[in-house]
PDB file of N, CA and C in Angstrom:
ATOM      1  N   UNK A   1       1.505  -7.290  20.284  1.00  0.00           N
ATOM      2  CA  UNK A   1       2.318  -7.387  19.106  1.00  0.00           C
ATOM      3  C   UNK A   1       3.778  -7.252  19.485  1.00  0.00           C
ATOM      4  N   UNK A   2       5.165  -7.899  18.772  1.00  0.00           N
ATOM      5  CA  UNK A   2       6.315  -8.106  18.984  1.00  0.00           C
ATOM      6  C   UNK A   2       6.788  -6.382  18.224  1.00  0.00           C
ATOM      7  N   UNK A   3       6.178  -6.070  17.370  1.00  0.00           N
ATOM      8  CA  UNK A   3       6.959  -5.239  16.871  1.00  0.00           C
ATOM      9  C   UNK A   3       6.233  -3.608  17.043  1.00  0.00           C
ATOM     10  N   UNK A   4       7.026  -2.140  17.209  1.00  0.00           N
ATOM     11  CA  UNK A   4       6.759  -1.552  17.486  1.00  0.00           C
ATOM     12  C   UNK A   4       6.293  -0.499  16.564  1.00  0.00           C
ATOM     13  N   UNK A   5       5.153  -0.375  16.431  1.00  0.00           N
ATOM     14  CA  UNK A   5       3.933   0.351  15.024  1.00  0.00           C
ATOM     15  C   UNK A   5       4.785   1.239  14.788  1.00  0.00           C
ATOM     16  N   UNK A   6       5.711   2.132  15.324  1.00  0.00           N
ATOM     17  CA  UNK A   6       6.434   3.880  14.848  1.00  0.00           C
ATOM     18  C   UNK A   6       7.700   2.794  13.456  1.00  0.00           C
ATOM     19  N   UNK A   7       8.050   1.792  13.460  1.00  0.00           N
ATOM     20  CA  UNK A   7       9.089   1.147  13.274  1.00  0.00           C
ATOM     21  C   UNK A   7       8.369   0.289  11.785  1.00  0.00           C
ATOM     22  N   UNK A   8       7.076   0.410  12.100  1.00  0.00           N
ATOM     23  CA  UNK A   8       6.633  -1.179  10.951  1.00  0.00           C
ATOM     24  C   UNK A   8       6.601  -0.249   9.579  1.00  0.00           C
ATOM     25  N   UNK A   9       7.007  -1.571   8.814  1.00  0.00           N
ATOM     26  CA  UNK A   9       6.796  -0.883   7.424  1.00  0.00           C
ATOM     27  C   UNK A   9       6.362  -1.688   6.940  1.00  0.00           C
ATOM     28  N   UNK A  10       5.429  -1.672   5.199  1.00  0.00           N
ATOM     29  CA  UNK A  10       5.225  -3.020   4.373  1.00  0.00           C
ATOM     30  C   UNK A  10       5.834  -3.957   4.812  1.00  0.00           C
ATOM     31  N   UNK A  11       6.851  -4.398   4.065  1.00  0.00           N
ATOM     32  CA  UNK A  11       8.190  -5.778   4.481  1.00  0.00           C
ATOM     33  C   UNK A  11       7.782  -6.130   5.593  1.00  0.00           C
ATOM     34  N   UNK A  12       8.327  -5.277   6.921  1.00  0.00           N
ATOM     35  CA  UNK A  12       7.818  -6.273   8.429  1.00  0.00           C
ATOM     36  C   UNK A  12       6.651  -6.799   8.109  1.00  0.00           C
ATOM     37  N   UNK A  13       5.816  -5.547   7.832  1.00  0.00           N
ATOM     38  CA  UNK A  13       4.381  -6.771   8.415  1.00  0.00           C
ATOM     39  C   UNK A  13       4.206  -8.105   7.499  1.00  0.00           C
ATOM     40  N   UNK A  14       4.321  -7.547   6.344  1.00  0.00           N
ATOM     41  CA  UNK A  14       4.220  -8.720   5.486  1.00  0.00           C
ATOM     42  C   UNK A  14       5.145 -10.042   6.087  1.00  0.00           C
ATOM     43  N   UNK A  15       6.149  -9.657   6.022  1.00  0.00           N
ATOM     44  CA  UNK A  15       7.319 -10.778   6.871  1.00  0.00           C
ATOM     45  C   UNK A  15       6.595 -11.577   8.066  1.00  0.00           C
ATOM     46  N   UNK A  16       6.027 -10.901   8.893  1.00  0.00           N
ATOM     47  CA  UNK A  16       5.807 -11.095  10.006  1.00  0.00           C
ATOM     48  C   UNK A  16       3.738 -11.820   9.954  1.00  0.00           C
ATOM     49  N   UNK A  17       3.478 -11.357   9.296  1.00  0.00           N
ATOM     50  CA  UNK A  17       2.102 -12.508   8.416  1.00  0.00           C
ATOM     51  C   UNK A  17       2.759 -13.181   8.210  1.00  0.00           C
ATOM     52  N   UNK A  18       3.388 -14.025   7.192  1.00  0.00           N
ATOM     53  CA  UNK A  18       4.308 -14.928   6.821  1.00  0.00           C
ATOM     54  C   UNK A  18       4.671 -16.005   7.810  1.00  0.00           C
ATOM     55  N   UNK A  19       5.421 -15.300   9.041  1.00  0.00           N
ATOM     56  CA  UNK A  19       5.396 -16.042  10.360  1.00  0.00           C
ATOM     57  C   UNK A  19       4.101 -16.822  10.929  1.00  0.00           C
ATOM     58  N   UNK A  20       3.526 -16.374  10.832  1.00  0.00           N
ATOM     59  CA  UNK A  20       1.843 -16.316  11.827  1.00  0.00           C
ATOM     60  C   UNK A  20       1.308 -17.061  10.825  1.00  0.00           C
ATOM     61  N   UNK A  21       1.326 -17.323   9.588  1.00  0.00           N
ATOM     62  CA  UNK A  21       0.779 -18.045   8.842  1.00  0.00           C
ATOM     63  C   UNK A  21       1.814 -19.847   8.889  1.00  0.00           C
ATOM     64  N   UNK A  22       3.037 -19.989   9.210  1.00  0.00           N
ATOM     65  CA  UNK A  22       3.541 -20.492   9.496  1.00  0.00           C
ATOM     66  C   UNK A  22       3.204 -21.500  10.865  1.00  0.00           C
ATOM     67  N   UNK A  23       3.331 -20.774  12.250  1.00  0.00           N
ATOM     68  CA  UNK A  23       2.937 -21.250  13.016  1.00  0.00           C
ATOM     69  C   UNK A  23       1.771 -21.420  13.415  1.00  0.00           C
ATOM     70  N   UNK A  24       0.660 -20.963  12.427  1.00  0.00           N
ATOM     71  CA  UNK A  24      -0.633 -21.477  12.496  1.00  0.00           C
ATOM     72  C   UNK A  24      -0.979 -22.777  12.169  1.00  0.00           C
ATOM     73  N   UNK A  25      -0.240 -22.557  10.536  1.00  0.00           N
ATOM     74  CA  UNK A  25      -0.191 -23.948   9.635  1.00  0.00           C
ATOM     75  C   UNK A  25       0.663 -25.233  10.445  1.00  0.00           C
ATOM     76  N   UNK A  26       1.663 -24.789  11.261  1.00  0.00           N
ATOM     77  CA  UNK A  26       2.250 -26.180  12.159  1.00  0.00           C
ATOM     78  C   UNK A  26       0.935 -26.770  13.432  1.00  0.00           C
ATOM     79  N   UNK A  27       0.300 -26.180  13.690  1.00  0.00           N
ATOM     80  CA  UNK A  27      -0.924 -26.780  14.384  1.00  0.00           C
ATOM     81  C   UNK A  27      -0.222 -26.592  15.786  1.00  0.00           C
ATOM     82  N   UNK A  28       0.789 -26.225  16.105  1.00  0.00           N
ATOM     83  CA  UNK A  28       1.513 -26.251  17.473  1.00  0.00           C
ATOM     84  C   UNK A  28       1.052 -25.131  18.209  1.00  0.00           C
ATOM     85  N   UNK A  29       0.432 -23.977  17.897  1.00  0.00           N
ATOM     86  CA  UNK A  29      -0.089 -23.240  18.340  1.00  0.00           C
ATOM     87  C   UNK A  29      -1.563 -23.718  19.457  1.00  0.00           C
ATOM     88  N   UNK A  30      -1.627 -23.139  20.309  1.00  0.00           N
ATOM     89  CA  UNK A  30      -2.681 -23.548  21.530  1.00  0.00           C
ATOM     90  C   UNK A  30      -4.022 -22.288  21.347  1.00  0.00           C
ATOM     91  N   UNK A  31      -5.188 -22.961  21.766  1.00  0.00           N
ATOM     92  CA  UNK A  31      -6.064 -22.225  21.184  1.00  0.00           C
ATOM     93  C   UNK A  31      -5.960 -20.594  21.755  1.00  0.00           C
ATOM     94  N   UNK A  32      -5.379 -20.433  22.631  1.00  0.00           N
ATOM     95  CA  UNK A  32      -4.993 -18.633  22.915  1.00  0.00           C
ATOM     96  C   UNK A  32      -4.366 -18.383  22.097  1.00  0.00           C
ATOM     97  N   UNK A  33      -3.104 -18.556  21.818  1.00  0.00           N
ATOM     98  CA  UNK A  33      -2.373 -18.306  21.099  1.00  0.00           C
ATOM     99  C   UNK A  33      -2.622 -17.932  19.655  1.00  0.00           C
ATOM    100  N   UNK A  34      -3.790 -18.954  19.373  1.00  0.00           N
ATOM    101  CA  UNK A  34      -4.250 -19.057  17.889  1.00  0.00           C
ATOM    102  C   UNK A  34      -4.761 -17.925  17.600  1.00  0.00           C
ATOM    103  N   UNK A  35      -5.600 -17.252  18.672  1.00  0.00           N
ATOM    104  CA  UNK A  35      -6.611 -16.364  19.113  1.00  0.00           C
ATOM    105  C   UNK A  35      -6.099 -15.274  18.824  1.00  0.00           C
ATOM    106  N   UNK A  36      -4.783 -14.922  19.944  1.00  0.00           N
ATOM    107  CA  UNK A  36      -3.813 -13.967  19.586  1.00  0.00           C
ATOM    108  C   UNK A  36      -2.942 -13.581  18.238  1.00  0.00           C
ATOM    109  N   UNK A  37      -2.422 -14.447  17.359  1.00  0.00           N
ATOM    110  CA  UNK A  37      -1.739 -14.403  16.210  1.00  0.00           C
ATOM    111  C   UNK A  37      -2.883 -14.540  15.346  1.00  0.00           C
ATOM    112  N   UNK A  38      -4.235 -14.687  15.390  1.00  0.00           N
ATOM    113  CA  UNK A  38      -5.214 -13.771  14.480  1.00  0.00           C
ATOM    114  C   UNK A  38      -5.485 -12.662  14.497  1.00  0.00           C
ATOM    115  N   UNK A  39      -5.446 -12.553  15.571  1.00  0.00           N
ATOM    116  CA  UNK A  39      -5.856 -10.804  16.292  1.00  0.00           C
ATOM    117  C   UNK A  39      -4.533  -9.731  15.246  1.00  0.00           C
ATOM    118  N   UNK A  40      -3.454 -10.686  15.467  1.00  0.00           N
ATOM    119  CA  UNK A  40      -2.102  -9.630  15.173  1.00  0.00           C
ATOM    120  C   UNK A  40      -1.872  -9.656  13.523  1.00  0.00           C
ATOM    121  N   UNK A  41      -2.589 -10.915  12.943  1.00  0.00           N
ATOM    122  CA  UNK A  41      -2.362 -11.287  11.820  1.00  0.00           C
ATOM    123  C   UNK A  41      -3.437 -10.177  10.770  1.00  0.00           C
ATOM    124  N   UNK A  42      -4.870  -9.700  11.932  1.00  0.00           N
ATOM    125  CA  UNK A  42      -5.625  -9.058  10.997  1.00  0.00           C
ATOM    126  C   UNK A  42      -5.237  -7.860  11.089  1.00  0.00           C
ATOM    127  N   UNK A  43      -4.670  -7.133  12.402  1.00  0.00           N
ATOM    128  CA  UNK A  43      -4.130  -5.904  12.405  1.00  0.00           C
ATOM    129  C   UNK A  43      -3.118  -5.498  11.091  1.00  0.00           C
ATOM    130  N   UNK A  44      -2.462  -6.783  11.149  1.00  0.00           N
ATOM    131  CA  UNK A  44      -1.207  -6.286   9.991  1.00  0.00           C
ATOM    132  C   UNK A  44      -1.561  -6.451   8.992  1.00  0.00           C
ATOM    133  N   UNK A  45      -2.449  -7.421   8.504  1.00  0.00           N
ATOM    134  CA  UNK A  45      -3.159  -7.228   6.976  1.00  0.00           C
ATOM    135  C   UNK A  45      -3.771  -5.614   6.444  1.00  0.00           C
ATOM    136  N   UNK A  46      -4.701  -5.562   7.712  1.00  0.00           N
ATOM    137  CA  UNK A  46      -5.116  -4.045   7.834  1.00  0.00           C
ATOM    138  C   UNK A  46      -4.281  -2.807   7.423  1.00  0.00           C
ATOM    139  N   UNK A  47      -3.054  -2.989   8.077  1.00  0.00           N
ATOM    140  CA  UNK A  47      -2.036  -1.942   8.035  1.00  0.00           C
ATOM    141  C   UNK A  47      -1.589  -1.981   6.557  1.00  0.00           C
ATOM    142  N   UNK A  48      -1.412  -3.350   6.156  1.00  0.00           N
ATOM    143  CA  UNK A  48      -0.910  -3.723   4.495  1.00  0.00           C
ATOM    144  C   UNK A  48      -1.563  -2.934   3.313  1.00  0.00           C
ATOM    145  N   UNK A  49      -2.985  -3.140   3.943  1.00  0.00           N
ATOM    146  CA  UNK A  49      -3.891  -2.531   2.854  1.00  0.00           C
ATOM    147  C   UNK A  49      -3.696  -1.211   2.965  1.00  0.00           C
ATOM    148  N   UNK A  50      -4.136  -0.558   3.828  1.00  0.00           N
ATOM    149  CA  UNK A  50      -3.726   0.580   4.161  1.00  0.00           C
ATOM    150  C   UNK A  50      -2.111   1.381   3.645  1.00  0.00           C
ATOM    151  N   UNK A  51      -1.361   0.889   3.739  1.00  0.00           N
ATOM    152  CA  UNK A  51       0.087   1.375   3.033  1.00  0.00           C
ATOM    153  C   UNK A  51      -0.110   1.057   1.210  1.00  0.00           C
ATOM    154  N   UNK A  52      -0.824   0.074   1.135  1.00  0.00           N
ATOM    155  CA  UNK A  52      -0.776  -0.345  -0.251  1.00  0.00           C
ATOM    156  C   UNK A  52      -2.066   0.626  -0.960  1.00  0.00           C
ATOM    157  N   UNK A  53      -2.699   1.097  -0.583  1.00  0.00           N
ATOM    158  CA  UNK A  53      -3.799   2.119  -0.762  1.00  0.00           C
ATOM    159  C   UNK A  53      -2.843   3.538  -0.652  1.00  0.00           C
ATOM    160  N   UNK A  54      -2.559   3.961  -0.157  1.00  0.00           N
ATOM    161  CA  UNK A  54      -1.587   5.461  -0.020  1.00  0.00           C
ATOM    162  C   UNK A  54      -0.382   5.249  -0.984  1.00  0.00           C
ATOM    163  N   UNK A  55       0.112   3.873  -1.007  1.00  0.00           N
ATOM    164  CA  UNK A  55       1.176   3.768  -2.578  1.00  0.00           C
ATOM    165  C   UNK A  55       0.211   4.195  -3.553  1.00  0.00           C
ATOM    166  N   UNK A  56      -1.032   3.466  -3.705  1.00  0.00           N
ATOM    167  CA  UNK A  56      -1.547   3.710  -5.171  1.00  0.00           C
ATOM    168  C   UNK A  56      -1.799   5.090  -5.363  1.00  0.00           C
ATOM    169  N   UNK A  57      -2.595   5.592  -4.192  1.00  0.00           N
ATOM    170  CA  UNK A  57      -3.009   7.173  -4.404  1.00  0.00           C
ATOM    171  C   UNK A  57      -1.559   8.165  -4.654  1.00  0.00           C
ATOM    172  N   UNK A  58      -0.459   7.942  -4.515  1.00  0.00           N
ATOM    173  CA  UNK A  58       0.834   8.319  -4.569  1.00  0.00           C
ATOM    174  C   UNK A  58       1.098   8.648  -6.252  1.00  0.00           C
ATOM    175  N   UNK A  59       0.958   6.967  -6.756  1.00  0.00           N
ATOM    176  CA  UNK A  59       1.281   6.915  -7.589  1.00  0.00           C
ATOM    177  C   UNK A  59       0.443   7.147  -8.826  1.00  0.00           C
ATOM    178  N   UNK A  60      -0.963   7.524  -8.090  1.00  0.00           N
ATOM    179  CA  UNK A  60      -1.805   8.437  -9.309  1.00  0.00           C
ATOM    180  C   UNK A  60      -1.672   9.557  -9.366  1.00  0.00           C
ATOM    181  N   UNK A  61      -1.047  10.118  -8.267  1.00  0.00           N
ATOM    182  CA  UNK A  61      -1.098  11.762  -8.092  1.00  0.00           C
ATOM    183  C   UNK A  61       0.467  11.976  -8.973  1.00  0.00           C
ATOM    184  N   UNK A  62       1.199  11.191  -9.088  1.00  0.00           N
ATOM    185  CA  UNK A  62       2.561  11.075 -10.011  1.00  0.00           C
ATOM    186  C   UNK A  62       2.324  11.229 -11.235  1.00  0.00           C
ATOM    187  N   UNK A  63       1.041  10.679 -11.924  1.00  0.00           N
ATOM    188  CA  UNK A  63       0.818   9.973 -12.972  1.00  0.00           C
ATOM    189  C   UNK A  63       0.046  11.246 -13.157  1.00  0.00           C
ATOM    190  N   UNK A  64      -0.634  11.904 -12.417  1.00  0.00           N
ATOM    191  CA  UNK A  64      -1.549  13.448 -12.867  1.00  0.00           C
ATOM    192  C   UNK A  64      -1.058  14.325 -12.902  1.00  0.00           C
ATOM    193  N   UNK A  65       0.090  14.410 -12.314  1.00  0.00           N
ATOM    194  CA  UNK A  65       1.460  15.444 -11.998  1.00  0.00           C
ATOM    195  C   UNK A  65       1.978  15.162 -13.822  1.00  0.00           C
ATOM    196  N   UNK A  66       2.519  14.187 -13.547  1.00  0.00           N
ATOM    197  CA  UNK A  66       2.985  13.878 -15.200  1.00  0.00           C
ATOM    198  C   UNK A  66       2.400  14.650 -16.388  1.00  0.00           C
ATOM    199  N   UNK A  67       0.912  13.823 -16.088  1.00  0.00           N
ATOM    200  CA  UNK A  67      -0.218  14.563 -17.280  1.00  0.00           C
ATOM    201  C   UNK A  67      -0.090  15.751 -17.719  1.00  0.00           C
ATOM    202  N   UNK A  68      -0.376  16.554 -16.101  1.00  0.00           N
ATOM    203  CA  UNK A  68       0.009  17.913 -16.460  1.00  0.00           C
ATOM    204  C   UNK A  68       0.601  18.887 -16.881  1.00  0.00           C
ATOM    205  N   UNK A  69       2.003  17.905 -16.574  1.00  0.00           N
ATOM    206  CA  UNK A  69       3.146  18.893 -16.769  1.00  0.00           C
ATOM    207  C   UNK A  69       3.545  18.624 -18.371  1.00  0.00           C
ATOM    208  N   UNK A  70       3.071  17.569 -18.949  1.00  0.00           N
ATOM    209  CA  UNK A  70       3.011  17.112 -20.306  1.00  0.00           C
ATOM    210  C   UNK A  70       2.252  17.904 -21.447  1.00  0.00           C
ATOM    211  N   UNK A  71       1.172  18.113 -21.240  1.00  0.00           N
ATOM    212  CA  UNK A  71       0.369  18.710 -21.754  1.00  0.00           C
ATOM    213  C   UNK A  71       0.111  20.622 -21.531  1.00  0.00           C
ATOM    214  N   UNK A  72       0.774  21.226 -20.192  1.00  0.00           N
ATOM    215  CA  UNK A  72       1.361  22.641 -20.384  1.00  0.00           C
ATOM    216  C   UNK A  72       2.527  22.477 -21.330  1.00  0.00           C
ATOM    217  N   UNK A  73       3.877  21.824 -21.445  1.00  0.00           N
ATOM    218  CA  UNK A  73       4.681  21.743 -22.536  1.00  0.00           C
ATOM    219  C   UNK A  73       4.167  21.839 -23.871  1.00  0.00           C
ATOM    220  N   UNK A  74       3.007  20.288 -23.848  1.00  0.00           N
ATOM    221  CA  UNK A  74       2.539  20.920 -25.407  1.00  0.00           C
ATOM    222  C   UNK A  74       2.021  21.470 -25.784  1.00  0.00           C
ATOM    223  N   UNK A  75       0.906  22.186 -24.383  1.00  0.00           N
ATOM    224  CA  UNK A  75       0.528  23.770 -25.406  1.00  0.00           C
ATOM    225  C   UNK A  75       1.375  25.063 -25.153  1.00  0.00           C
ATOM    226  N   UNK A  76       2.180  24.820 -24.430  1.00  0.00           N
ATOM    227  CA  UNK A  76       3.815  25.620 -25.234  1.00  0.00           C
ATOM    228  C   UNK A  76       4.268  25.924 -26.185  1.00  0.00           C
ATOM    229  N   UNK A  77       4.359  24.963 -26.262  1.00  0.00           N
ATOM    230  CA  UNK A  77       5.323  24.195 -27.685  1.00  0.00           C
ATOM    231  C   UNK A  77       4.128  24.796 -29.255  1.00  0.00           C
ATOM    232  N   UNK A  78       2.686  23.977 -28.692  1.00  0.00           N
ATOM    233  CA  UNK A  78       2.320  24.244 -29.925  1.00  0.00           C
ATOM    234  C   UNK A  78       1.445  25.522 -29.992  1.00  0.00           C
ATOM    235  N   UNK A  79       1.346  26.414 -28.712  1.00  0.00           N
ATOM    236  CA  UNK A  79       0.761  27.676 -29.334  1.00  0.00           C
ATOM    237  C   UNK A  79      -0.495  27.755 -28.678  1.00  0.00           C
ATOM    238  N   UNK A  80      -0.913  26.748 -27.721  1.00  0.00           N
ATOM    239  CA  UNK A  80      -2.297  26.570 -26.988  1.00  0.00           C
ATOM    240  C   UNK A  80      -2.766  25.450 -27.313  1.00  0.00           C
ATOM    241  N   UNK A  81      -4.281  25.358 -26.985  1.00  0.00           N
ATOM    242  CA  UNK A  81      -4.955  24.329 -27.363  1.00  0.00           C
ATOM    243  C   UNK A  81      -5.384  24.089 -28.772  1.00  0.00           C
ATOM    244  N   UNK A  82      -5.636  23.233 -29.352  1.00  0.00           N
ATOM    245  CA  UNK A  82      -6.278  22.995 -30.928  1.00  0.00           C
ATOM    246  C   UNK A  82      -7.467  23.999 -30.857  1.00  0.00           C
ATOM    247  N   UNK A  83      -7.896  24.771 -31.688  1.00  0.00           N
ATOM    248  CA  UNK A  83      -9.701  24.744 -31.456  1.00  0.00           C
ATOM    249  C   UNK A  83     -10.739  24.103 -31.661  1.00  0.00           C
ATOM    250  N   UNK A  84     -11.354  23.859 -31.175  1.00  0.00           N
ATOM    251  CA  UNK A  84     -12.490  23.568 -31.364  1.00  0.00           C
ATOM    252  C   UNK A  84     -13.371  23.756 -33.137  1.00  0.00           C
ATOM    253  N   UNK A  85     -14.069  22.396 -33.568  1.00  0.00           N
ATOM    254  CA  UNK A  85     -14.203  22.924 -35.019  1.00  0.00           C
ATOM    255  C   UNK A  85     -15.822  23.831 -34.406  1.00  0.00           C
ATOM    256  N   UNK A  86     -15.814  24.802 -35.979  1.00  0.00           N
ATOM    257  CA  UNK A  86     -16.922  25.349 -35.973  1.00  0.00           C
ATOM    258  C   UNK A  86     -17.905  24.913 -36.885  1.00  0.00           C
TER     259      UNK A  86
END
């Protein structure tokens, strides 16, 4: 691979699929080569998913953080929980 994993982020790799999908699609590529820029093309998909999986879990743990802190306010605010009917 051209680029150095401590350094890659979303954008590169994505950028850099982009490339590889490029010089695949020109047919100028030689069958090693082809071989190789699949090899690099599935690594970085891999990595994609992977970053795009830890965004989502991020952004549920934001969204439960939220919840929470929403709902201690309103039983603040209103005195506890409703009760329960009897």
């Amino acid at each position: 691979m051209t680029e150095n994993t401590e350094a890659r982020t979303y954008e590169s790799a994505s950028a850099r699929i982009e490339e590889i999908i490029r010089r695949l699609d020109s047919g100028e590529a030689g069958l090693r080569e082809t071989l190789d820029l699949c090899k690099e093309g599935r690594e970085l998909v891999d990595f994609c998913a992977r970053e795009l999986e830890a965004v989502g879990q991020g952004l549920e743990e934001l969204r439960l953080d939220e919840l929470v802190a929403r709902l201690e306010r309103e039983g603040a605010a209103g005195g506890g929980a409703p009760e329960a009917p009897r």
